[in-house]
Protein backbone atom coordinates (compact mmCIF):
# COMPACT_ATOMS: atom_id res chain seq x y z
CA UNK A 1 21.17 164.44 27.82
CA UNK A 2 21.87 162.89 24.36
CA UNK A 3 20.66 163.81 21.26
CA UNK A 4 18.00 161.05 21.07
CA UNK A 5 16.91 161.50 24.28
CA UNK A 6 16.20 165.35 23.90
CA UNK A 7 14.31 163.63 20.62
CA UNK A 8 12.14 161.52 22.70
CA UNK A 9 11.41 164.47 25.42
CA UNK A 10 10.47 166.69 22.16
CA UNK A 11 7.36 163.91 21.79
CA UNK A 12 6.71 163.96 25.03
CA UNK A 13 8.65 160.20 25.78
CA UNK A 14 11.55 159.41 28.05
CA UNK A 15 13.59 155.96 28.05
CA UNK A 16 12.13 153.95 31.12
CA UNK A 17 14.30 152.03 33.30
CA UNK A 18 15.71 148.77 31.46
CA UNK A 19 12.71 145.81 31.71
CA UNK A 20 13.91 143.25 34.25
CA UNK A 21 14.13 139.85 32.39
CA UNK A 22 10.88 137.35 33.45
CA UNK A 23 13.53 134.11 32.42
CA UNK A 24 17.03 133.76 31.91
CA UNK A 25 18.51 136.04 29.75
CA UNK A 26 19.37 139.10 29.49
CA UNK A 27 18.15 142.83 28.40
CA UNK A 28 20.89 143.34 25.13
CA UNK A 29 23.87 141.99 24.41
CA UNK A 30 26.89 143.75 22.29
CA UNK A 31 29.17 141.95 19.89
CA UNK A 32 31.65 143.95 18.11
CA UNK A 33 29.56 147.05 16.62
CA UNK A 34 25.93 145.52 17.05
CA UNK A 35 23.40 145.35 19.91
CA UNK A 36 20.96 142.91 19.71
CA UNK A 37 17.93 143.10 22.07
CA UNK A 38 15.94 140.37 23.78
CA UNK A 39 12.61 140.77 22.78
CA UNK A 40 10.52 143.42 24.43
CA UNK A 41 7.52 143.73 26.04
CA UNK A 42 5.06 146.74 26.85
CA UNK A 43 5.69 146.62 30.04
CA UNK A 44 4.93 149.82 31.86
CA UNK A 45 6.02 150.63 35.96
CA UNK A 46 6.43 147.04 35.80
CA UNK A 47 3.17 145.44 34.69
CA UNK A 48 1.76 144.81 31.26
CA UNK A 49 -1.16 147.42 30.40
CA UNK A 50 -2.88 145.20 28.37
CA UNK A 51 -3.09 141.45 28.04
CA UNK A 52 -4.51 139.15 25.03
CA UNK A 53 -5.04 138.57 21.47
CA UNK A 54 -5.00 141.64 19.14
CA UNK A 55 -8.33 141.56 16.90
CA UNK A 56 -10.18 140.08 20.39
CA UNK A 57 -9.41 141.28 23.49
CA UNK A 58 -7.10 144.40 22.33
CA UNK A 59 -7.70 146.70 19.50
CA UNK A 60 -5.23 147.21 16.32
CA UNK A 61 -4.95 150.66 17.56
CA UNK A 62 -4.14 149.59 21.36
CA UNK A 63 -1.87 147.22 19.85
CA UNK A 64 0.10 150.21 17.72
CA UNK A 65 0.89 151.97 20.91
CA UNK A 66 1.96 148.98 22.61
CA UNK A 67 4.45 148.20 20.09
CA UNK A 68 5.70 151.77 20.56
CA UNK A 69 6.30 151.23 24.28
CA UNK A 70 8.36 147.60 23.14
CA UNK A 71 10.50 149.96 21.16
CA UNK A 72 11.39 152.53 23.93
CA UNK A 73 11.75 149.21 26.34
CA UNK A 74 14.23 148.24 23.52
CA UNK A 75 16.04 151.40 23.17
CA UNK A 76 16.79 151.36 27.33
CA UNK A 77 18.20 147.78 26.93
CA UNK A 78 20.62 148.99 24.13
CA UNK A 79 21.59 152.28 26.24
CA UNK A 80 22.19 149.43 29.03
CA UNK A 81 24.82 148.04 26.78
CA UNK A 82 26.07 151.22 25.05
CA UNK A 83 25.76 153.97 27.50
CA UNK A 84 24.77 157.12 25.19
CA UNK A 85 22.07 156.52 22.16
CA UNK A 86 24.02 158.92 19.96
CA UNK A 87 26.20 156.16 19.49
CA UNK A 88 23.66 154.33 17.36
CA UNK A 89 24.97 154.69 13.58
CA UNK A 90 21.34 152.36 12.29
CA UNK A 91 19.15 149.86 13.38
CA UNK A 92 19.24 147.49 11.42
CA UNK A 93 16.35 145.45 12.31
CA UNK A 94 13.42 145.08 13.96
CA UNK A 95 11.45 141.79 14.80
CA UNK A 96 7.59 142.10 15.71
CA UNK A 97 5.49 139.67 17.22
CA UNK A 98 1.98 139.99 17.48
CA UNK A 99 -0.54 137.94 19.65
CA UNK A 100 -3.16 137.77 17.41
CA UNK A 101 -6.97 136.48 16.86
CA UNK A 102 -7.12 133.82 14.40
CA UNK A 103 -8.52 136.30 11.69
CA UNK A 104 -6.22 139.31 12.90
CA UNK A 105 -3.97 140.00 9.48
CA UNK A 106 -3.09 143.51 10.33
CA UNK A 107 0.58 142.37 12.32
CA UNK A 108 2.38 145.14 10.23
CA UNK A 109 0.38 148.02 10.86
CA UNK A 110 0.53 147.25 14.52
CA UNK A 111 4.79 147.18 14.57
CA UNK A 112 4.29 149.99 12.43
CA UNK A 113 4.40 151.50 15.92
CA UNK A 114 7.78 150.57 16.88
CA UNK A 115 9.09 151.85 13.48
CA UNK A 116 7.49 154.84 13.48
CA UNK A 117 8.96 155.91 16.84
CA UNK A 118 12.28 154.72 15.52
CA UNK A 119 12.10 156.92 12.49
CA UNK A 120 10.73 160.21 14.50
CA UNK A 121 13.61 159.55 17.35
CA UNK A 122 16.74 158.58 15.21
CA UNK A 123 16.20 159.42 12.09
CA UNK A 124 17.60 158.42 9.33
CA UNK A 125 19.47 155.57 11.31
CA UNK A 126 16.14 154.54 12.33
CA UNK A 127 15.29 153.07 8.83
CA UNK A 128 15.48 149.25 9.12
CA UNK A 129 14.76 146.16 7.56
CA UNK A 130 11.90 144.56 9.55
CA UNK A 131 9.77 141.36 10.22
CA UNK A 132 6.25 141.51 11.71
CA UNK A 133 5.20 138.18 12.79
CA UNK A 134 1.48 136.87 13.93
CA UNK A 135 2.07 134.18 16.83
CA UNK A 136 -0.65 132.70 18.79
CA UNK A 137 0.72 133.75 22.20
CA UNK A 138 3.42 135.91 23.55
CA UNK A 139 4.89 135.73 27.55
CA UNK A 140 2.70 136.86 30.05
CA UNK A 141 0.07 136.79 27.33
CA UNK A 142 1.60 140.02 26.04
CA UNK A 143 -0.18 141.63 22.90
CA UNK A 144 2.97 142.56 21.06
CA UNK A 145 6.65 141.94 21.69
CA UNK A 146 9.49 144.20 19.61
CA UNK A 147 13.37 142.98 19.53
CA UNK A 148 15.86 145.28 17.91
CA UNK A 149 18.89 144.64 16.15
CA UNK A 150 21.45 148.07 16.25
CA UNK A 151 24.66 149.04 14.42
CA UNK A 152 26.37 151.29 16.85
CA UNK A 153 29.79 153.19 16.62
CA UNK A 154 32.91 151.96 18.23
CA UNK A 155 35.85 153.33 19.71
């Protein structure tokens, strides 16, 4: 078991199998020494535990933990592409999108969610730059969707 996966077992997490892709595209793809993710849903055992617009139908909170499980989703994809997380040297950024009410505001405390896992799992290399965006729907009326951009080490 690698490093960050021992780190995600510590909390009580474990990397769920890669998110089959509901269009054309896929999970991650690598160029050179970066990974960059498709965005990522919460999906859970296949299905979406929450649906809607965060400030109506799903709570800020809710929304936090959902943006958590976008960020393991996105960690699978990149072991997809990479094989062993201990090869990640930083991420370097994250996008956020949030589904949100009209008067929801709060879109950074929600990715907040994503980060924060990123920092307790990696560490240091999981300080990024990062974008947290309010949209007025996501796929599959999603609450949150997370995409990750990695710097990992080559041969």
């Amino acid at each position: 078991m690698s490093k960050v996966e021992s780190k995600l077992a510590e909390l009580g997490l474990s990397l769920p199998p890669v998110a089959a892709p509901v269009a054309a595209y896929v999970p991650a793809v690598r160029a050179g020494e970066f990974v960059f993710t498709s965005g990522q849903l919460p999906v859970v055992g296949g299905k979406l535990p929450s649906t809607g617009k965060v400030g109506a139908e799903v709570s800020p909170e809710e929304a936090k933990e959902l943006a958590q499980t976008c960020a393991l989703n996105a960690l699978a994809a990149v072991k997809s592409v990479i094989g062993d997380l201990d090869l990640v040297e930083q991420v370097v950024k994250v996008v956020g999108f949030v589904a949100s009410a009209p008067d929801f505001t709060g879109q950074p405390a929600v990715i907040n969610g994503a980060s924060e896992l990123l920092g307790k799992v990696l560490g240091e290399a999981g300080v990024h730059a990062r974008s947290a965006v309010g949209v007025a729907v996501l796929p599959l009326d999603a609450p949150v969707e997370v995409e990750l951009q990695v710097r990992v080490r080559t041969a």
